[in-house]
PDB file of N, CA and C in Angstrom:
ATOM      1  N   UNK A   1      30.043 -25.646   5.794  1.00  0.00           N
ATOM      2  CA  UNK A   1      30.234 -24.209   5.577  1.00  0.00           C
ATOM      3  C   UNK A   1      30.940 -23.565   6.767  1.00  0.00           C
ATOM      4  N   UNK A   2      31.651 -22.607   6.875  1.00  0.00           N
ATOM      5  CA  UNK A   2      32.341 -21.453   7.330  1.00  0.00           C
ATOM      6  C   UNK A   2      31.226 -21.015   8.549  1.00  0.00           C
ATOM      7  N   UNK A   3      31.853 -20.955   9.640  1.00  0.00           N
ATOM      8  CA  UNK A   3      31.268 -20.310  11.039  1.00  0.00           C
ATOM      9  C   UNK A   3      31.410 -18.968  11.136  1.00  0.00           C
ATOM     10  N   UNK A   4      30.560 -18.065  10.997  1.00  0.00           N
ATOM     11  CA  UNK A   4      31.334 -16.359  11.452  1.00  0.00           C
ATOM     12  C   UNK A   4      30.264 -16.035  11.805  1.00  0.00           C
ATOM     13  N   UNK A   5      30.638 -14.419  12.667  1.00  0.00           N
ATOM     14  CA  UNK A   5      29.519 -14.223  13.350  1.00  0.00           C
ATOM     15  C   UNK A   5      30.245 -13.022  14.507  1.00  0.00           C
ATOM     16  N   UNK A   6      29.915 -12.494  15.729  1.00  0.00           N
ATOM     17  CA  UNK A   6      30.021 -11.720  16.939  1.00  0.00           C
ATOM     18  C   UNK A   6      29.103 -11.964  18.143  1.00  0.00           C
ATOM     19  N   UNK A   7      30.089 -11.920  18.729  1.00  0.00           N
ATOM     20  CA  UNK A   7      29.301 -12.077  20.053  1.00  0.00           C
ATOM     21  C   UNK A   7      29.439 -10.690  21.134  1.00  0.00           C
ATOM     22  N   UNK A   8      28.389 -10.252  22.017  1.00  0.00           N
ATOM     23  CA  UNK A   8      28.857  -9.077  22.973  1.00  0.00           C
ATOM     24  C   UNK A   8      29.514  -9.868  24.589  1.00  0.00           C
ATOM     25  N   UNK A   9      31.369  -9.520  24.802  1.00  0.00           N
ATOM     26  CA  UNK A   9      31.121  -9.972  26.173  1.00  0.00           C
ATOM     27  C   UNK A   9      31.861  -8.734  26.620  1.00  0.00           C
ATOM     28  N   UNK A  10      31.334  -8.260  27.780  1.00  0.00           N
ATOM     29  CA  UNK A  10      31.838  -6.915  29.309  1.00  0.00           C
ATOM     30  C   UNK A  10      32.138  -5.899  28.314  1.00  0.00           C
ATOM     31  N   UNK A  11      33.120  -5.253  27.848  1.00  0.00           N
ATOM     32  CA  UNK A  11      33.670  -4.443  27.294  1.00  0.00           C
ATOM     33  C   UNK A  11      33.521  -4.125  25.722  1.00  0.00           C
ATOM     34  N   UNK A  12      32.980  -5.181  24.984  1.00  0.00           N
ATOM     35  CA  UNK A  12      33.025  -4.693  23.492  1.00  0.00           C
ATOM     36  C   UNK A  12      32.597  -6.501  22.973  1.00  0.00           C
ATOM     37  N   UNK A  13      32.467  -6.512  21.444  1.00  0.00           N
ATOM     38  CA  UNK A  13      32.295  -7.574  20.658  1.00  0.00           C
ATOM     39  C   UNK A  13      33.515  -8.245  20.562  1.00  0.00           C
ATOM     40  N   UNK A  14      33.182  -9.429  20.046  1.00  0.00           N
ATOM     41  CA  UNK A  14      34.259 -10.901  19.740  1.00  0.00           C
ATOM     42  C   UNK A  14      33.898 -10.877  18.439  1.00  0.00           C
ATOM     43  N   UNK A  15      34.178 -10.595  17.204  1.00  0.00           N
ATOM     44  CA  UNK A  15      34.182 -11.227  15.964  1.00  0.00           C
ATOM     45  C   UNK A  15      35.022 -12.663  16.075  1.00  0.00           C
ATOM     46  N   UNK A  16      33.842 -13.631  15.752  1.00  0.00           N
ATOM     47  CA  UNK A  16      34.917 -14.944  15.189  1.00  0.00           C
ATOM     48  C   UNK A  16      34.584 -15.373  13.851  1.00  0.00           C
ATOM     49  N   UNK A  17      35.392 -16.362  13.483  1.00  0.00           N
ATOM     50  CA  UNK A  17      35.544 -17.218  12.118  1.00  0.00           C
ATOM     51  C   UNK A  17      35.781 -18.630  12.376  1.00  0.00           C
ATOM     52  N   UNK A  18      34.732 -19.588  11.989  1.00  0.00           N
ATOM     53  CA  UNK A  18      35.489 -20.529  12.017  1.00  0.00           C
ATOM     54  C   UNK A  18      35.666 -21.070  10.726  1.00  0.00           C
ATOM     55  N   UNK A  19      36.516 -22.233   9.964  1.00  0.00           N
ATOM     56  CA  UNK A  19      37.043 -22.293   8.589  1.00  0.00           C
ATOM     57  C   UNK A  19      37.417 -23.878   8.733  1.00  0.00           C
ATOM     58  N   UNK A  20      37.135 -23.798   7.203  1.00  0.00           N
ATOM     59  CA  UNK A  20      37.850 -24.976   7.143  1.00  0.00           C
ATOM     60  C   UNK A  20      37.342 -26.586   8.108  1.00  0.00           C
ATOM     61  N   UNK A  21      36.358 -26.566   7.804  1.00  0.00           N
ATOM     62  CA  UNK A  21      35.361 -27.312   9.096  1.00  0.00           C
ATOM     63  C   UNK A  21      36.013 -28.962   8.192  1.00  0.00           C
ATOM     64  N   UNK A  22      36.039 -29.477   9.324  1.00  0.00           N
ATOM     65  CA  UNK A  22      36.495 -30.934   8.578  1.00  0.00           C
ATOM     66  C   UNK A  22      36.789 -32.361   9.282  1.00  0.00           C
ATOM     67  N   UNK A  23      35.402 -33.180   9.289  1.00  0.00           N
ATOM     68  CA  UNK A  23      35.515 -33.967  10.166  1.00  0.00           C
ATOM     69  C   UNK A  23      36.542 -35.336  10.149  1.00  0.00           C
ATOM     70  N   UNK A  24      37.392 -35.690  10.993  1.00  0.00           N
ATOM     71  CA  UNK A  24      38.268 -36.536  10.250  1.00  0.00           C
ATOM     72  C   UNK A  24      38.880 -38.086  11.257  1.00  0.00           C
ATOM     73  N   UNK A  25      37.446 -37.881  11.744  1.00  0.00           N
ATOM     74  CA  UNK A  25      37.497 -39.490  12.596  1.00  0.00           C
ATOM     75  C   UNK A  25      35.931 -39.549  13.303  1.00  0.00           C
ATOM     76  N   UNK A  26      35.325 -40.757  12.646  1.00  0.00           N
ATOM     77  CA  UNK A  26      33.941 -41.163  13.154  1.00  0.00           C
ATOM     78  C   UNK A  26      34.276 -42.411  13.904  1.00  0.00           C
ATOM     79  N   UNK A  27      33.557 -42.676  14.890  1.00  0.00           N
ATOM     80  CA  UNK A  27      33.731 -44.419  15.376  1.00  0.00           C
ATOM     81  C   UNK A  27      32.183 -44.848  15.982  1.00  0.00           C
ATOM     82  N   UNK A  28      31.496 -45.608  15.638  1.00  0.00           N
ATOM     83  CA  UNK A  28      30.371 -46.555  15.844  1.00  0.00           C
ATOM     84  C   UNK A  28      30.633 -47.623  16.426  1.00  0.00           C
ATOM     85  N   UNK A  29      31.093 -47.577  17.721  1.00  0.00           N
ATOM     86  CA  UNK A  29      30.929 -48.706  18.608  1.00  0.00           C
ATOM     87  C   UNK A  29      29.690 -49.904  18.354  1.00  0.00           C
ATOM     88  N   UNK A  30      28.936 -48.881  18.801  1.00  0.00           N
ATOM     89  CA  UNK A  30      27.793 -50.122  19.234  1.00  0.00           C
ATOM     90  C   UNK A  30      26.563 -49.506  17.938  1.00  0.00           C
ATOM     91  N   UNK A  31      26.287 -49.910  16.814  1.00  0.00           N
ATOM     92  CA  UNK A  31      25.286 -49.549  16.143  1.00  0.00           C
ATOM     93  C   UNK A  31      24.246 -50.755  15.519  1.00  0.00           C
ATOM     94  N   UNK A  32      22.902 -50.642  15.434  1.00  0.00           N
ATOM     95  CA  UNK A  32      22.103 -51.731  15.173  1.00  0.00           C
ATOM     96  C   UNK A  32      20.701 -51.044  14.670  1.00  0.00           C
ATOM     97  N   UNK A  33      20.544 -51.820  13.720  1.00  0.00           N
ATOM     98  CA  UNK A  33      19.309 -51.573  13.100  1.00  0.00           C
ATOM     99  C   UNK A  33      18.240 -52.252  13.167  1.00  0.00           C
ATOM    100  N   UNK A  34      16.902 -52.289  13.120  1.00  0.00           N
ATOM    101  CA  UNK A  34      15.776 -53.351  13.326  1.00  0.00           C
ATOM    102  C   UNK A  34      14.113 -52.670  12.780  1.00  0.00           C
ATOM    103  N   UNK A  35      13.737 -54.020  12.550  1.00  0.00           N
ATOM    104  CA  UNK A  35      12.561 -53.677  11.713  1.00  0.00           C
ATOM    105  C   UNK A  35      11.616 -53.793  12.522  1.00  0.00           C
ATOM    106  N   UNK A  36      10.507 -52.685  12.366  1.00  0.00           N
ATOM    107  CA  UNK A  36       9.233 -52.226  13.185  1.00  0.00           C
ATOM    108  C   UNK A  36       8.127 -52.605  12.436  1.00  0.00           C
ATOM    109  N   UNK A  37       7.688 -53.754  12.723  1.00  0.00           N
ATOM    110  CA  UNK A  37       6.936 -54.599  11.830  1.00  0.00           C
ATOM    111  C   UNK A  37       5.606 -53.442  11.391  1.00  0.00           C
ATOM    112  N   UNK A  38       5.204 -53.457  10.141  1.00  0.00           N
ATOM    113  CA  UNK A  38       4.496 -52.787   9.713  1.00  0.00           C
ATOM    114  C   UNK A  38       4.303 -50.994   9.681  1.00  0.00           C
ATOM    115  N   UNK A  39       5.539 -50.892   9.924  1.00  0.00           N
ATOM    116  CA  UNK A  39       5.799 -49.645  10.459  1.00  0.00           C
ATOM    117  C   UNK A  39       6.961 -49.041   9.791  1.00  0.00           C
ATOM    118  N   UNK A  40       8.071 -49.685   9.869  1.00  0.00           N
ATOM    119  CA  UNK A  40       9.424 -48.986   9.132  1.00  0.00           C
ATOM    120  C   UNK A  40      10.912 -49.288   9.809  1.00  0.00           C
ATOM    121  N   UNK A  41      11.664 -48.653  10.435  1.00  0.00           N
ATOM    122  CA  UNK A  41      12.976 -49.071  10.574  1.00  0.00           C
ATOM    123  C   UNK A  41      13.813 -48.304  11.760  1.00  0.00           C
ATOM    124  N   UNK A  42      14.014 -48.839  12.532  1.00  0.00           N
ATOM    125  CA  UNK A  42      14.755 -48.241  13.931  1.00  0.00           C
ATOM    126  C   UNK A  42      16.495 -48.101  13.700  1.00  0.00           C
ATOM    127  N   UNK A  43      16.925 -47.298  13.864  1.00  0.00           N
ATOM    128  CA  UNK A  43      18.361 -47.201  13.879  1.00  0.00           C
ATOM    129  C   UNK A  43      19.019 -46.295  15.212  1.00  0.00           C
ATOM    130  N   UNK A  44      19.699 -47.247  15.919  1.00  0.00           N
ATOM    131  CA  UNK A  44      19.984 -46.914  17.222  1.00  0.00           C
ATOM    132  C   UNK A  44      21.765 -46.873  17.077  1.00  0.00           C
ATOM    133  N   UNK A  45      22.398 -45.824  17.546  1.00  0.00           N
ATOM    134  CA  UNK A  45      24.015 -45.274  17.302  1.00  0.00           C
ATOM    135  C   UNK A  45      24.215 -45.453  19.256  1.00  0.00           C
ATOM    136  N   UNK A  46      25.147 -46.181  19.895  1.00  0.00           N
ATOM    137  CA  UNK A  46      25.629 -45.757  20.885  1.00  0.00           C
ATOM    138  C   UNK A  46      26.820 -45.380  20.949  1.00  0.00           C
ATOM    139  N   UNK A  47      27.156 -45.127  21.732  1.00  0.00           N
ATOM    140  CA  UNK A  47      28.878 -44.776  22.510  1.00  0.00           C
ATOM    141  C   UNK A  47      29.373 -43.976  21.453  1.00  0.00           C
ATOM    142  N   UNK A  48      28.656 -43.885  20.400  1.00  0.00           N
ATOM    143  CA  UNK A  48      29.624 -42.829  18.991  1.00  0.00           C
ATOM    144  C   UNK A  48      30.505 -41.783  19.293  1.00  0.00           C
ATOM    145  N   UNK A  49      31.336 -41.500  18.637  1.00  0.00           N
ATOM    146  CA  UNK A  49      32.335 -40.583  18.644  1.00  0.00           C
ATOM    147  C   UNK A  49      32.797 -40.127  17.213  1.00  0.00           C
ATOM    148  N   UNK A  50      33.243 -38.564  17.475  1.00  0.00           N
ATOM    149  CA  UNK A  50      33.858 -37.957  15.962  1.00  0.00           C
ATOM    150  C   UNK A  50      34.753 -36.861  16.634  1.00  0.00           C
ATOM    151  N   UNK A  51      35.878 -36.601  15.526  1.00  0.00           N
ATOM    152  CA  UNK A  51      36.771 -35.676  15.699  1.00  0.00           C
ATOM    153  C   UNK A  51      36.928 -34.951  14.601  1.00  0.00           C
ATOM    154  N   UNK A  52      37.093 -33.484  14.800  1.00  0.00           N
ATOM    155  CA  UNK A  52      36.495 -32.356  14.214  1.00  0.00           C
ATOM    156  C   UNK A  52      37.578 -31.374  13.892  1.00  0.00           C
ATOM    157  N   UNK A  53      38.475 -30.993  12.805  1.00  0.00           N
ATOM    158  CA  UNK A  53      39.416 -30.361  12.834  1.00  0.00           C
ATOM    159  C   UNK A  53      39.024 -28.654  12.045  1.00  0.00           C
ATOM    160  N   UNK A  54      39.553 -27.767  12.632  1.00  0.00           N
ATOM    161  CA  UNK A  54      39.120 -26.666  11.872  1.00  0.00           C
ATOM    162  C   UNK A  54      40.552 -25.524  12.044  1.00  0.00           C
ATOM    163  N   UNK A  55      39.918 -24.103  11.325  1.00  0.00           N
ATOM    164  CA  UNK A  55      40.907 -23.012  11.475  1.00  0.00           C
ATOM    165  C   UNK A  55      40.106 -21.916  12.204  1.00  0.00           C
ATOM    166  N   UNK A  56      40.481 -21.381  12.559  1.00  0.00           N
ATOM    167  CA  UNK A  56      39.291 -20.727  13.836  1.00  0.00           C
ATOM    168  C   UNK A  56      39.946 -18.859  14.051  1.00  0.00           C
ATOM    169  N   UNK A  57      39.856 -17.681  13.491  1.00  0.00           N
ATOM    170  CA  UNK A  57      40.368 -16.839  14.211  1.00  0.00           C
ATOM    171  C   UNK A  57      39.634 -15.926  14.736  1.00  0.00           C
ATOM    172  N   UNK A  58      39.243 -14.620  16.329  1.00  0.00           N
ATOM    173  CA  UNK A  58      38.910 -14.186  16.738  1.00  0.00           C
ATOM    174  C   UNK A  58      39.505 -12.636  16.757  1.00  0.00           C
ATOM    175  N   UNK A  59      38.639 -11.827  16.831  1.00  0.00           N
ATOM    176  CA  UNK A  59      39.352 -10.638  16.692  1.00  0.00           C
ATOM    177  C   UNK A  59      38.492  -9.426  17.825  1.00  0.00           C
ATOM    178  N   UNK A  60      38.800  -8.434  18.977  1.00  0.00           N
ATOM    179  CA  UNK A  60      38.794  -7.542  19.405  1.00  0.00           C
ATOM    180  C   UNK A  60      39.015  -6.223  19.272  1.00  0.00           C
ATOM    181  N   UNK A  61      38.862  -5.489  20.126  1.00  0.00           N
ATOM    182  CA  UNK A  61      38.944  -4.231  19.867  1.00  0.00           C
ATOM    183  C   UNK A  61      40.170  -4.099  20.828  1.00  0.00           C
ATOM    184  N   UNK A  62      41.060  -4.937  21.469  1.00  0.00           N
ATOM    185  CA  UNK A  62      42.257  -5.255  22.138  1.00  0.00           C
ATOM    186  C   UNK A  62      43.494  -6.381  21.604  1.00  0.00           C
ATOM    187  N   UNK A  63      42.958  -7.448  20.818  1.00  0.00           N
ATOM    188  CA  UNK A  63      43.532  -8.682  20.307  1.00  0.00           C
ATOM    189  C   UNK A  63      42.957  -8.776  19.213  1.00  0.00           C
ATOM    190  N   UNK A  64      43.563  -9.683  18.815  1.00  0.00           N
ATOM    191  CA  UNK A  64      43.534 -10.775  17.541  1.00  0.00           C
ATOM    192  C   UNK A  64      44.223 -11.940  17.523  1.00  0.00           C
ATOM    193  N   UNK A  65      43.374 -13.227  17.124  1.00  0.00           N
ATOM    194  CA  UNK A  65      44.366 -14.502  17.621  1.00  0.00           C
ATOM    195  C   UNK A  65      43.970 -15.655  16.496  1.00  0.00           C
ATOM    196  N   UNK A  66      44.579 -16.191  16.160  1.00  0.00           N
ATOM    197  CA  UNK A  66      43.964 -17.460  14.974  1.00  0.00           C
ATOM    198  C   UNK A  66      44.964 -18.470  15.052  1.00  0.00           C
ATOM    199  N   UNK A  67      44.408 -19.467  14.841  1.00  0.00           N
ATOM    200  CA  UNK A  67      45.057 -20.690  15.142  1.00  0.00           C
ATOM    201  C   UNK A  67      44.203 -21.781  14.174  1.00  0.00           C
ATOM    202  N   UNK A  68      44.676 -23.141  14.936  1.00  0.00           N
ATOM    203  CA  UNK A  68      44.019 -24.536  14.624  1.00  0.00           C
ATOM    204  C   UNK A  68      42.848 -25.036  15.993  1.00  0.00           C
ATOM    205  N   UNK A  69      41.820 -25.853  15.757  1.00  0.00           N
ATOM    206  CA  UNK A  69      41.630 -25.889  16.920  1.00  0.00           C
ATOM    207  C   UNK A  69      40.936 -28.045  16.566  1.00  0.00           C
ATOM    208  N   UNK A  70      40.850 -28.678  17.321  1.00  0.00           N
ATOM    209  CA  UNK A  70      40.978 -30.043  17.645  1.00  0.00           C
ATOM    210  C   UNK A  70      39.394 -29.961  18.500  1.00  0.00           C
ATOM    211  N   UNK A  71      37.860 -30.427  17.676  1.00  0.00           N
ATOM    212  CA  UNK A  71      36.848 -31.332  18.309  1.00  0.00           C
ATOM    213  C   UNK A  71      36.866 -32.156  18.484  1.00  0.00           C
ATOM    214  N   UNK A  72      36.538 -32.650  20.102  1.00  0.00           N
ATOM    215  CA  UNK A  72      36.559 -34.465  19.859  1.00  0.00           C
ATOM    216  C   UNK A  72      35.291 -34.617  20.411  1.00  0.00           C
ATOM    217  N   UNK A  73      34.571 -35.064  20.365  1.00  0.00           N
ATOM    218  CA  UNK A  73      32.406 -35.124  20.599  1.00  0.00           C
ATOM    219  C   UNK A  73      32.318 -36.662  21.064  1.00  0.00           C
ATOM    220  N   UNK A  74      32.762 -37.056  22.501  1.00  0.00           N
ATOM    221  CA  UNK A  74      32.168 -38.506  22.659  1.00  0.00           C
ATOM    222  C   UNK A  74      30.637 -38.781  23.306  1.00  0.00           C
ATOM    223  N   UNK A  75      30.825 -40.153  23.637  1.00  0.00           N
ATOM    224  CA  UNK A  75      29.249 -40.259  23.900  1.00  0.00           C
ATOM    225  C   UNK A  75      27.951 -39.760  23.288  1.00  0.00           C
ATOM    226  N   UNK A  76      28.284 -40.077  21.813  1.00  0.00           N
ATOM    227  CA  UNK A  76      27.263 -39.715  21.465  1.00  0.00           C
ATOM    228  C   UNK A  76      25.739 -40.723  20.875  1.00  0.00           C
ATOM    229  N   UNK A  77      24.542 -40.503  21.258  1.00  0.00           N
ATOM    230  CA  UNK A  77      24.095 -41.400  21.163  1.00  0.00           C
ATOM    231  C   UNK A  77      22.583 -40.871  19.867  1.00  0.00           C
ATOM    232  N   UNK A  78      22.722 -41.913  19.370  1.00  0.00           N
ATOM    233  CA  UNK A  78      21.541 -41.565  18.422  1.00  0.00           C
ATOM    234  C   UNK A  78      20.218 -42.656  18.070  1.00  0.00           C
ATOM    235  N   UNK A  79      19.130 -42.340  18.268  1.00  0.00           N
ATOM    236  CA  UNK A  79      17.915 -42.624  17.557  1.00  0.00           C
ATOM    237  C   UNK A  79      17.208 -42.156  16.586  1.00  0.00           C
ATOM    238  N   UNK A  80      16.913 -43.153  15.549  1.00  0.00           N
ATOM    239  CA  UNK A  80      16.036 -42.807  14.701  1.00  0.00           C
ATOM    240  C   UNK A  80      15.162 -43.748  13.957  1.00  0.00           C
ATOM    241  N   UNK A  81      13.989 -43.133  13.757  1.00  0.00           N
ATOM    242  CA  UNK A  81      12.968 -44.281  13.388  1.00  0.00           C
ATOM    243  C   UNK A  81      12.459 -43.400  12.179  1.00  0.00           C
ATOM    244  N   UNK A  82      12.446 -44.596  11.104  1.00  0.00           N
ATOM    245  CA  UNK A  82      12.341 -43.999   9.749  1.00  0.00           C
ATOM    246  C   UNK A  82      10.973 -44.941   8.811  1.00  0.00           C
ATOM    247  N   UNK A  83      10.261 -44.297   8.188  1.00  0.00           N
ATOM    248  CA  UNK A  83       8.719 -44.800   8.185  1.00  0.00           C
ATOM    249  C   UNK A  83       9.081 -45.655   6.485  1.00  0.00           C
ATOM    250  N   UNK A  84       8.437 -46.030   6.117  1.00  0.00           N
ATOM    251  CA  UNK A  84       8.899 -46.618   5.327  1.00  0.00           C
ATOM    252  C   UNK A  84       7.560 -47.346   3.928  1.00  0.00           C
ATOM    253  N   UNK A  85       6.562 -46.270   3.642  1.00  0.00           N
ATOM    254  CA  UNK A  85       5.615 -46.485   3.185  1.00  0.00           C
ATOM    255  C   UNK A  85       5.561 -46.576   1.540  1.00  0.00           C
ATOM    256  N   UNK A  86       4.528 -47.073   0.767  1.00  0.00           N
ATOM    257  CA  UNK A  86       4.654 -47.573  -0.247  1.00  0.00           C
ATOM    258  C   UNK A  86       4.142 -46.085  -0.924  1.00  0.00           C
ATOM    259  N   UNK A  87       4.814 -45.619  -2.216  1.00  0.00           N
ATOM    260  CA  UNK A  87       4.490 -44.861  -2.660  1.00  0.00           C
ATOM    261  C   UNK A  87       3.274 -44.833  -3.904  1.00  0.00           C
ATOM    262  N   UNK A  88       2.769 -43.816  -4.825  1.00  0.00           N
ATOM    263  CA  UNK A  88       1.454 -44.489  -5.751  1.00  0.00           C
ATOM    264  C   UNK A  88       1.664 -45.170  -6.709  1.00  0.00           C
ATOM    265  N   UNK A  89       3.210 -45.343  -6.977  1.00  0.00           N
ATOM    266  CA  UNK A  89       3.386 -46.520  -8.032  1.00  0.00           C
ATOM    267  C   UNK A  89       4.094 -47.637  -7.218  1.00  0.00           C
ATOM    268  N   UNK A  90       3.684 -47.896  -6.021  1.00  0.00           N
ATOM    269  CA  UNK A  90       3.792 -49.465  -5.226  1.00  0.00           C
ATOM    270  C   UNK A  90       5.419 -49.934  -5.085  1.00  0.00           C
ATOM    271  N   UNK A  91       6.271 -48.289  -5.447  1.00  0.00           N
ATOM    272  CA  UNK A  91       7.694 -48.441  -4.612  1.00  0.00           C
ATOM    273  C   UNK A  91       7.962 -47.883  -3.266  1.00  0.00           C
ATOM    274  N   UNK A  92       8.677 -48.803  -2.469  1.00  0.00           N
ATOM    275  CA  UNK A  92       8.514 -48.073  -1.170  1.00  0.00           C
ATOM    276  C   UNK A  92      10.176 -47.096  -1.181  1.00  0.00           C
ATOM    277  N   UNK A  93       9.053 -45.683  -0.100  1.00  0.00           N
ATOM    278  CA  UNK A  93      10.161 -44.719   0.192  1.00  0.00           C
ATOM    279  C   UNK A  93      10.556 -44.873   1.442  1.00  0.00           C
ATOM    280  N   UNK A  94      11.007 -43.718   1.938  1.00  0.00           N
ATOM    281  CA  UNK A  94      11.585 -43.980   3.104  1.00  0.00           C
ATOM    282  C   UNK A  94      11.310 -42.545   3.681  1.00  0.00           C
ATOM    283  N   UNK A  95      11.348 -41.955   4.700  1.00  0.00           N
ATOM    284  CA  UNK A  95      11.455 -40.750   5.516  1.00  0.00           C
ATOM    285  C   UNK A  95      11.496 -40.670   7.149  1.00  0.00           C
ATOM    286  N   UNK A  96      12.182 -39.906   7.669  1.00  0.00           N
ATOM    287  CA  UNK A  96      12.399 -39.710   9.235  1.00  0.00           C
ATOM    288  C   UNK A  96      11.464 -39.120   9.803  1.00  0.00           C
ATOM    289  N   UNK A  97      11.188 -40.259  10.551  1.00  0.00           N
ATOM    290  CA  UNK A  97       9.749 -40.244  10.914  1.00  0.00           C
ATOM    291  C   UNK A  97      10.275 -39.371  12.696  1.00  0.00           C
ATOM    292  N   UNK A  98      11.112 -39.852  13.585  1.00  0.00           N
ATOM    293  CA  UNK A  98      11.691 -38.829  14.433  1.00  0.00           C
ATOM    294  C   UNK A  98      13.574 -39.187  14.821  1.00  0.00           C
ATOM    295  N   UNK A  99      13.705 -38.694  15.265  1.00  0.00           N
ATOM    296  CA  UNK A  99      15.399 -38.708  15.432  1.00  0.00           C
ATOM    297  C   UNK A  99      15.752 -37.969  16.918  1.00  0.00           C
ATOM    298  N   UNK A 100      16.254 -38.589  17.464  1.00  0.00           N
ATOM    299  CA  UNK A 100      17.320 -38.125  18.797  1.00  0.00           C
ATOM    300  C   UNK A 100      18.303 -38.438  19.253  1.00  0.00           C
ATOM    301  N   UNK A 101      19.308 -36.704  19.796  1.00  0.00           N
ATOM    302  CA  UNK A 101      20.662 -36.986  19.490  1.00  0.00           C
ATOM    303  C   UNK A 101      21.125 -36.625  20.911  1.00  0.00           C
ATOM    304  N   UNK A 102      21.982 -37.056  21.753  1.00  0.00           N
ATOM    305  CA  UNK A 102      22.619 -36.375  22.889  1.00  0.00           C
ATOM    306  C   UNK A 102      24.268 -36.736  22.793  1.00  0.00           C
ATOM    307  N   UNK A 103      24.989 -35.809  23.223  1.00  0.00           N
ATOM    308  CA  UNK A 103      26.313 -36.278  23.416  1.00  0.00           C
ATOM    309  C   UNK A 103      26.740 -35.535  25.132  1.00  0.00           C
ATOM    310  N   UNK A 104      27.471 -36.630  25.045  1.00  0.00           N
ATOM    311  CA  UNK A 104      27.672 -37.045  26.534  1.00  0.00           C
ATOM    312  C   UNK A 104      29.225 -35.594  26.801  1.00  0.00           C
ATOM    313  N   UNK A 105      30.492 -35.970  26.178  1.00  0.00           N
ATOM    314  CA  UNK A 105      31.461 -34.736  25.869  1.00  0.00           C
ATOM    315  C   UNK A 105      31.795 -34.057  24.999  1.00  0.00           C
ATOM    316  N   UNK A 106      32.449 -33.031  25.320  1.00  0.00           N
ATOM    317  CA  UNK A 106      33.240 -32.018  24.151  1.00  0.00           C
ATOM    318  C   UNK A 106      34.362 -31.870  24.756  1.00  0.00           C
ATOM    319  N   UNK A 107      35.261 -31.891  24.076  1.00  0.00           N
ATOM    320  CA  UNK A 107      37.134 -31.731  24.583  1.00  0.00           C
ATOM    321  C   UNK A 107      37.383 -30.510  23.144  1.00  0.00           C
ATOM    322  N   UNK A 108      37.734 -29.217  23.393  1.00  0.00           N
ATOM    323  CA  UNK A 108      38.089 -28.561  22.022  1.00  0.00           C
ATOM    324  C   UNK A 108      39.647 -27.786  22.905  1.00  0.00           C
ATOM    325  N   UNK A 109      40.303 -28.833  21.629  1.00  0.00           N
ATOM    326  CA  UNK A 109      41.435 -28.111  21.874  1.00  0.00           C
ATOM    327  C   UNK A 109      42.115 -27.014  20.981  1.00  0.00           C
ATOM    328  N   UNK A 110      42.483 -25.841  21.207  1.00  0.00           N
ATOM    329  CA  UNK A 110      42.870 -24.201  20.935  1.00  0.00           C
ATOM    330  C   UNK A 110      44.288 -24.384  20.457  1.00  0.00           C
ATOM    331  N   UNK A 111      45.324 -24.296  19.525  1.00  0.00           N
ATOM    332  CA  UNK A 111      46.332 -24.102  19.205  1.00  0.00           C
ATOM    333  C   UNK A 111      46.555 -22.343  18.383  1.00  0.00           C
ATOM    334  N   UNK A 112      47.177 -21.084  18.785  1.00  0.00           N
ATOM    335  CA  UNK A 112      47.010 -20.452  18.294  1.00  0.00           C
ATOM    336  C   UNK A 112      48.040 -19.584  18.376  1.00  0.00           C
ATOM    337  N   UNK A 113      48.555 -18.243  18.171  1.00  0.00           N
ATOM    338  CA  UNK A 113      49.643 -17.986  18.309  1.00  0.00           C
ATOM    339  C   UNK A 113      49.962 -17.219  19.915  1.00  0.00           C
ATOM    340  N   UNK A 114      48.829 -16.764  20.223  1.00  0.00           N
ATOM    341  CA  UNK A 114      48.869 -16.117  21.764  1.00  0.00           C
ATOM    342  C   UNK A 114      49.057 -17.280  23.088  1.00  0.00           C
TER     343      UNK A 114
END
C-alpha cells in the first residue's frame, strides 16, 4: 500500500506520498532451515538483501518535488522459529512462535526534478 502522511520540521509541515511501492530484487545468500526436535522449525536468513523501487512526492508551504526514488536494504538478517503442533483432527499446523529482524544498511537513492 501507498505511504502518505506529514511531518512538522522548523518552519511548517512536509506532506509526503510514497507510491507505487515495489520490491524488485531479493538475494538469500546464506539461508538454512532445521528441525527443533519436538518442538518445530528454525529458519535462519543471513547477509539478505532487497531492492525497493517507488514514486515518492513531497510538498511545502515553499516547494514541491516528486520523483523516483531507489531502496537498497543490505545486511539483513533474520530468525524465526515456528511451532509446529498437531491440531484436533491429528493434522499438524504451523505458527510463529518468535521472529527477529535487523538490517545492517539503507542506501535510498532520490531522483526528482529539483
Amino acid at each position: 500500500p501507498d505511504l502518505s502522511g506529514y511531518e512538522k520540521f522548523g518552519l511548517g509541515n512536509v506532506k509526503y506520498n510514497i507510491s507505487r511501492i515495489r520490491v524488485t530484487a531479493v538475494e538469500f545468500p546464506s539461508a538454512s532451515i532445521s528441525l527443533i526436535p519436538g518442538s518445530g522449525i528454525k529458519l535462519v536468513i543471513g547477509n539478505a538483501s532487497l531492492t525497493i523501487d517507488t514514486n515518492w512526492n513531497i510538498r511545502t508551504w515553499m516547494f514541491k518535488d516528486s520523483g523516483r526514488s531507489t531502496v537498497y536494504i543490505s545486511k539483513v538478517f533474520v530468525t524465526a522459529i515456528f511451532s509446529t503442533p498437531l491440531d484436533n483432527t491429528g493434522h499438524t499446523s504451523i505458527s510463529l512462535t518468535s521472529c527477529r529482524t535487523t538490517s545492517g544498511d539503507i542506501d535510498i537513492k532520490l531522483n526528482g526534478k529539483s
